[in-house]
C-alpha atoms as a PDB file:
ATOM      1  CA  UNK A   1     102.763 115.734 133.939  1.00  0.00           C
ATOM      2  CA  UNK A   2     100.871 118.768 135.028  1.00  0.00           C
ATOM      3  CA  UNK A   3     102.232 122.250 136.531  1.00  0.00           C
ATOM      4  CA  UNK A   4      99.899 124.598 138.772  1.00  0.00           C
ATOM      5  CA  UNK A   5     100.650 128.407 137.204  1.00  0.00           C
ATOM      6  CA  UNK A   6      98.994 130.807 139.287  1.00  0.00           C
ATOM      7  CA  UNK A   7      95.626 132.109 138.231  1.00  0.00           C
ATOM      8  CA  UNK A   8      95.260 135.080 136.006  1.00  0.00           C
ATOM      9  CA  UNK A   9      92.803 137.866 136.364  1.00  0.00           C
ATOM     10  CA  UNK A  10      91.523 136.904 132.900  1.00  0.00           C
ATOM     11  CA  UNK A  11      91.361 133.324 133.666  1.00  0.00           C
ATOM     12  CA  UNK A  12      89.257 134.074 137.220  1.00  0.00           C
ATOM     13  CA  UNK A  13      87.124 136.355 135.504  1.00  0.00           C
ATOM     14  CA  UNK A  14      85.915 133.808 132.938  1.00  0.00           C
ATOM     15  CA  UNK A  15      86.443 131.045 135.912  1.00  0.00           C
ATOM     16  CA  UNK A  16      84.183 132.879 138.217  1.00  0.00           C
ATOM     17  CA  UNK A  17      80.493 133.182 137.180  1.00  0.00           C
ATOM     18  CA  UNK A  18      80.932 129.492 135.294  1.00  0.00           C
ATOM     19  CA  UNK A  19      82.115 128.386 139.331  1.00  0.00           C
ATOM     20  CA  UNK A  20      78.960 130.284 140.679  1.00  0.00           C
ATOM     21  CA  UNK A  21      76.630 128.603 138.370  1.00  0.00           C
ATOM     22  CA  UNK A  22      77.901 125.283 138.594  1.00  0.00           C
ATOM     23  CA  UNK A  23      77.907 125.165 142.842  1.00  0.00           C
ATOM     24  CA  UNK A  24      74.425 126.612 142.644  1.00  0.00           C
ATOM     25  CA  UNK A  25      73.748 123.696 140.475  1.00  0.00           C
ATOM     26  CA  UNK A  26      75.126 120.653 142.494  1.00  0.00           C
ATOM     27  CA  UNK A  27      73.099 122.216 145.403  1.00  0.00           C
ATOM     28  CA  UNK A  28      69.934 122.018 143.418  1.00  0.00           C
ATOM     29  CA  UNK A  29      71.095 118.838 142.793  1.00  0.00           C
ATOM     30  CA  UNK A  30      72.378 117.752 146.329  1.00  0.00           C
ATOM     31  CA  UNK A  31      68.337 118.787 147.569  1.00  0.00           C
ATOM     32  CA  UNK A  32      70.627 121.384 149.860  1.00  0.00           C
ATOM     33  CA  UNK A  33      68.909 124.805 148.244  1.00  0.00           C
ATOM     34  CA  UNK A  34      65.832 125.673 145.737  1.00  0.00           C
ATOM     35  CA  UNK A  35      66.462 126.632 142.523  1.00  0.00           C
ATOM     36  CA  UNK A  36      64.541 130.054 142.679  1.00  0.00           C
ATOM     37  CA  UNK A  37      67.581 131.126 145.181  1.00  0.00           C
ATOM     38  CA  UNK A  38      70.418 128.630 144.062  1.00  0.00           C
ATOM     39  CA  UNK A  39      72.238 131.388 142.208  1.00  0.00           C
ATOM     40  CA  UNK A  40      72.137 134.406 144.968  1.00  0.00           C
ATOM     41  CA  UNK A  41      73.157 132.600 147.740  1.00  0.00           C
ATOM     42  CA  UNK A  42      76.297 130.487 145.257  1.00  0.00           C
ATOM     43  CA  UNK A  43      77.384 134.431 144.572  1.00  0.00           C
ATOM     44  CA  UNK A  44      77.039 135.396 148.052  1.00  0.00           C
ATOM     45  CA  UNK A  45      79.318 132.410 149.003  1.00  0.00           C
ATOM     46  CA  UNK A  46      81.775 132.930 146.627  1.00  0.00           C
ATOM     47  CA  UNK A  47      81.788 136.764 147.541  1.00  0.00           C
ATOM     48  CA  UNK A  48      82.646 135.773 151.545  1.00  0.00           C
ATOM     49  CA  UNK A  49      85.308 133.556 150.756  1.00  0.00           C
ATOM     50  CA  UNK A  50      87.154 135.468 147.700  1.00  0.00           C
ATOM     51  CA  UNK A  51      86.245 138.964 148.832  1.00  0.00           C
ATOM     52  CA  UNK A  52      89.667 140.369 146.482  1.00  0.00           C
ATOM     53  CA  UNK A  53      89.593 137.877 144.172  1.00  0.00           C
ATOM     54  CA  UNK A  54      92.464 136.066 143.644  1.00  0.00           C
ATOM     55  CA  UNK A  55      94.479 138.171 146.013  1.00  0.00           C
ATOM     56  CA  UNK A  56      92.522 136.862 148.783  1.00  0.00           C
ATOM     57  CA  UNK A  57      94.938 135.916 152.091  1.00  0.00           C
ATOM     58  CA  UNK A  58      95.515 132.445 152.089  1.00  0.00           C
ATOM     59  CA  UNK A  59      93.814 131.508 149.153  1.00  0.00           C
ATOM     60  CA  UNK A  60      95.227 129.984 146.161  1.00  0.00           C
ATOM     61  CA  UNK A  61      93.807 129.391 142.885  1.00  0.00           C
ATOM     62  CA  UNK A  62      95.943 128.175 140.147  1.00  0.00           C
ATOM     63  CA  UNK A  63      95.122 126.826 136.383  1.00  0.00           C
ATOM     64  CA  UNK A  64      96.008 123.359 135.875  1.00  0.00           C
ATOM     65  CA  UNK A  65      98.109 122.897 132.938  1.00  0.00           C
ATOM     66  CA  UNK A  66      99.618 119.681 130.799  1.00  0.00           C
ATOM     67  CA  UNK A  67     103.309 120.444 131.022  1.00  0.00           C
ATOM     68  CA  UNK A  68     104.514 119.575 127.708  1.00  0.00           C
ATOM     69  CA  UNK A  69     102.073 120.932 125.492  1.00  0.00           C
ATOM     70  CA  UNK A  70     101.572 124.103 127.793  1.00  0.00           C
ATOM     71  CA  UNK A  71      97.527 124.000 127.341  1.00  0.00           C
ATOM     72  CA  UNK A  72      94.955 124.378 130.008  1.00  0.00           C
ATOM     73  CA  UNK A  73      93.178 121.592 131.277  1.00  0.00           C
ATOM     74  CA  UNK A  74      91.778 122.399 134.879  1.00  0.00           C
ATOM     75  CA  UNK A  75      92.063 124.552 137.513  1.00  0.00           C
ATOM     76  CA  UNK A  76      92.343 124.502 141.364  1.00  0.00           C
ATOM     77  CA  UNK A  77      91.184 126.912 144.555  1.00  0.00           C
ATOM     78  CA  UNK A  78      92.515 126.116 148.002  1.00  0.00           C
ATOM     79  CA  UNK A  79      92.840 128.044 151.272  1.00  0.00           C
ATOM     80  CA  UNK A  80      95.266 127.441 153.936  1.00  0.00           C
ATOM     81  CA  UNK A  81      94.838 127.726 157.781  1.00  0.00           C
ATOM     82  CA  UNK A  82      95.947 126.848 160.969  1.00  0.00           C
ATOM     83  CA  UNK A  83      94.717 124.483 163.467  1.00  0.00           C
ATOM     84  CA  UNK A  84      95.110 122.832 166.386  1.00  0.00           C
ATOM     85  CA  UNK A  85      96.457 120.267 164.288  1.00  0.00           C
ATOM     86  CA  UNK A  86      99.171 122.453 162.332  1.00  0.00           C
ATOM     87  CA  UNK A  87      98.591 123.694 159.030  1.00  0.00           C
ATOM     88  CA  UNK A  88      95.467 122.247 156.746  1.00  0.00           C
ATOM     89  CA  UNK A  89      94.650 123.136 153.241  1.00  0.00           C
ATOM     90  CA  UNK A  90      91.252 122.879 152.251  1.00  0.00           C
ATOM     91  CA  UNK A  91      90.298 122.160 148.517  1.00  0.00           C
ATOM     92  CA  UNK A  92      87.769 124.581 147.314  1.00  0.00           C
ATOM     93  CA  UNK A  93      87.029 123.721 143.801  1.00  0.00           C
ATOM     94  CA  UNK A  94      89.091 121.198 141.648  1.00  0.00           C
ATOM     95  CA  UNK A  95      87.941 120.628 138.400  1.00  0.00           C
ATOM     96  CA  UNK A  96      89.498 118.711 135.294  1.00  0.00           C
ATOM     97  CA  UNK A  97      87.897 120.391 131.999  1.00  0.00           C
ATOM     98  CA  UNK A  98      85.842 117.331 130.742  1.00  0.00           C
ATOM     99  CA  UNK A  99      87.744 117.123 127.270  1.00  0.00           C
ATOM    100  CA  UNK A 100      90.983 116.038 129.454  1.00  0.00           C
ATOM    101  CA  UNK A 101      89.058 113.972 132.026  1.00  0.00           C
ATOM    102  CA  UNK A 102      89.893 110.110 132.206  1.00  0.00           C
ATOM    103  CA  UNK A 103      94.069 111.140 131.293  1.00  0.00           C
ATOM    104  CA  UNK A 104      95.396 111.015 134.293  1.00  0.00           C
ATOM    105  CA  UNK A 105      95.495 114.415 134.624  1.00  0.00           C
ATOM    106  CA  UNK A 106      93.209 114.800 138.009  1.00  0.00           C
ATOM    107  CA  UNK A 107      95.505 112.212 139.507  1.00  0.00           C
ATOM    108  CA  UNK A 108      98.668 114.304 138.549  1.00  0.00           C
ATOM    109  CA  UNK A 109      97.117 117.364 140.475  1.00  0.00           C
ATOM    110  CA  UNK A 110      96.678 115.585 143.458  1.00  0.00           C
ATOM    111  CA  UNK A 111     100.164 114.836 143.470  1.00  0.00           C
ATOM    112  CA  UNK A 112     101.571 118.185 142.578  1.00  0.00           C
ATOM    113  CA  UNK A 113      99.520 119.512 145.399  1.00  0.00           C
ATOM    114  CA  UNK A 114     100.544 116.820 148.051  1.00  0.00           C
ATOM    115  CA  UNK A 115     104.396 118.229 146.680  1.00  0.00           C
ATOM    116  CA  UNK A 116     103.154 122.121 147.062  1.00  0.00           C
ATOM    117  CA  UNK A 117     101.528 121.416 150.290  1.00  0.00           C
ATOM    118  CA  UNK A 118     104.925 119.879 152.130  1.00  0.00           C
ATOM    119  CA  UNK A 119     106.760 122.788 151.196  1.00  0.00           C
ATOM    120  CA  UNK A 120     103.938 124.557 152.628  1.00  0.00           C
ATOM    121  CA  UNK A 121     104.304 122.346 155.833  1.00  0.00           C
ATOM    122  CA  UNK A 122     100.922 121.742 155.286  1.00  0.00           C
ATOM    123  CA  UNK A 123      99.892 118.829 157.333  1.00  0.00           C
ATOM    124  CA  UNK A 124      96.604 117.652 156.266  1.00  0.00           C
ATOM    125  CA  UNK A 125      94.393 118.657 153.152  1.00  0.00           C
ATOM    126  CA  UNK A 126      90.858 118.514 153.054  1.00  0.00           C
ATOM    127  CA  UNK A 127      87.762 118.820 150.768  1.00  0.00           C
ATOM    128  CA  UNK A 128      84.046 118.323 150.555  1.00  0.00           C
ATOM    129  CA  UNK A 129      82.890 116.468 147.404  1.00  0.00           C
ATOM    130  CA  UNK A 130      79.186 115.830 146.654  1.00  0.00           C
ATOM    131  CA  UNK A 131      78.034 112.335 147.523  1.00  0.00           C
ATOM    132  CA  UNK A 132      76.505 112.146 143.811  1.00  0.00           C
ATOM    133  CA  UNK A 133      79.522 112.668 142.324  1.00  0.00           C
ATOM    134  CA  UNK A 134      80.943 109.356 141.765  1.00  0.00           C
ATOM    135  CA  UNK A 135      84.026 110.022 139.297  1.00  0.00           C
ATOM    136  CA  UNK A 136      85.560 112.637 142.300  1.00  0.00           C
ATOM    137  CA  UNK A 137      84.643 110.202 145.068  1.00  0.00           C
ATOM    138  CA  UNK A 138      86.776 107.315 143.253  1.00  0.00           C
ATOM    139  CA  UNK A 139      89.536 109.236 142.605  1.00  0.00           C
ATOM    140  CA  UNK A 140      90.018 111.102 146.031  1.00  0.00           C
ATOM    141  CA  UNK A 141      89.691 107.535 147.551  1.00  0.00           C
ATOM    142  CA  UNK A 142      92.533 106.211 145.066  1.00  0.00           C
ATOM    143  CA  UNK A 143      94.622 109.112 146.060  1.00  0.00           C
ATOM    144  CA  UNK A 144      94.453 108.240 149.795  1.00  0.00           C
ATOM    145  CA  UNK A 145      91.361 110.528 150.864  1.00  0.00           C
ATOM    146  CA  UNK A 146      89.099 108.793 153.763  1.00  0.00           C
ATOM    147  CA  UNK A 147      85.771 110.175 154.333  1.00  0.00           C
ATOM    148  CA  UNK A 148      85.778 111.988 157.640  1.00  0.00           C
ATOM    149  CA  UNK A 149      81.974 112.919 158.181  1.00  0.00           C
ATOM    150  CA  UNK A 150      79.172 111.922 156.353  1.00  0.00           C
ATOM    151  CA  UNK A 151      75.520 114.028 155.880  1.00  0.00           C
ATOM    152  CA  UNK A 152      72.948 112.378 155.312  1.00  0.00           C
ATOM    153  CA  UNK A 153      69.082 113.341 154.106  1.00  0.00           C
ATOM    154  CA  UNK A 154      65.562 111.943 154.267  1.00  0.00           C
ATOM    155  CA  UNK A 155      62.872 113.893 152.140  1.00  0.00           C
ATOM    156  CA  UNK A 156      59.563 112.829 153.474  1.00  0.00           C
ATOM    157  CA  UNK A 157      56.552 112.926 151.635  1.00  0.00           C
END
């Protein structure tokens, strides 16, 4: 099984400009922005919604870890907020280091959130996942996810 230990300051600060890189990435890759300012507006993003780190209200980022042998093996950032519809969580980043992928292991965190999020009274959790990524698509549909809206593109030429 997996346990969520709450993110260090050494763990964000190595988490951090690898997260920063990789969004700016799969929006390159998503045709959403150009490469030549993928990387500015990624920091500027991630500087809005984790303006003190991780001791930003309402945010939670925690490292992923196997239980019994204690290592690392992901990490995930979500924030919490109120609604009309009571309380929602809203799944950041969720990522499954890709030596540990296809164990099980993203599945587990799914469930040890739905467990932290009901003692949270959180009602609903949601996330945005790129339509390109096929491996996260499967598993948030296998874990009860329904797509809610859908974005679609044309590039004419």
């Amino acid at each position: 099984m997996v346990k969520f230990e709450k993110m260090s300051e050494t763990a964000y600060a190595a988490y951090l400009p690898e997260a920063i890189k990789e969004y700016a990435e799969e929006k390159i890759k998503a045709g959403t922005w150009a490469e030549v300012e993928a990387v500015d507006r990624s920091t500027a993003e991630y500087g809005q919604l984790l303006p003190d780190g991780i001791q930003t209200k309402q945010h939670y980022l925690f490292s992923i870890l196997d239980d019994a042998e204690q290592t690392p093996v992901g990490m995930i950032w979500f924030q919490v907020s109120e609604s009309t519809h009571g309380r929602t969580a809203f799944i950041f980043d969720f990522k499954i280091e890709a030596g540990h992928q296809g164990k099980g292991y993203g599945r587990q965190a799914i469930e040890r959130l739905e467990q932290i999020a009901r003692r949270m009274n959180i009602k609903k959790i949601k996330l945005h996942v790129f339509a390109h990524n096929a491996r996260a698509i499967h598993l948030y549909e296998t874990t009860g996810f329904i797509t809610t809206d859908l974005h679609m593109t044309k590039t004419l030429n």
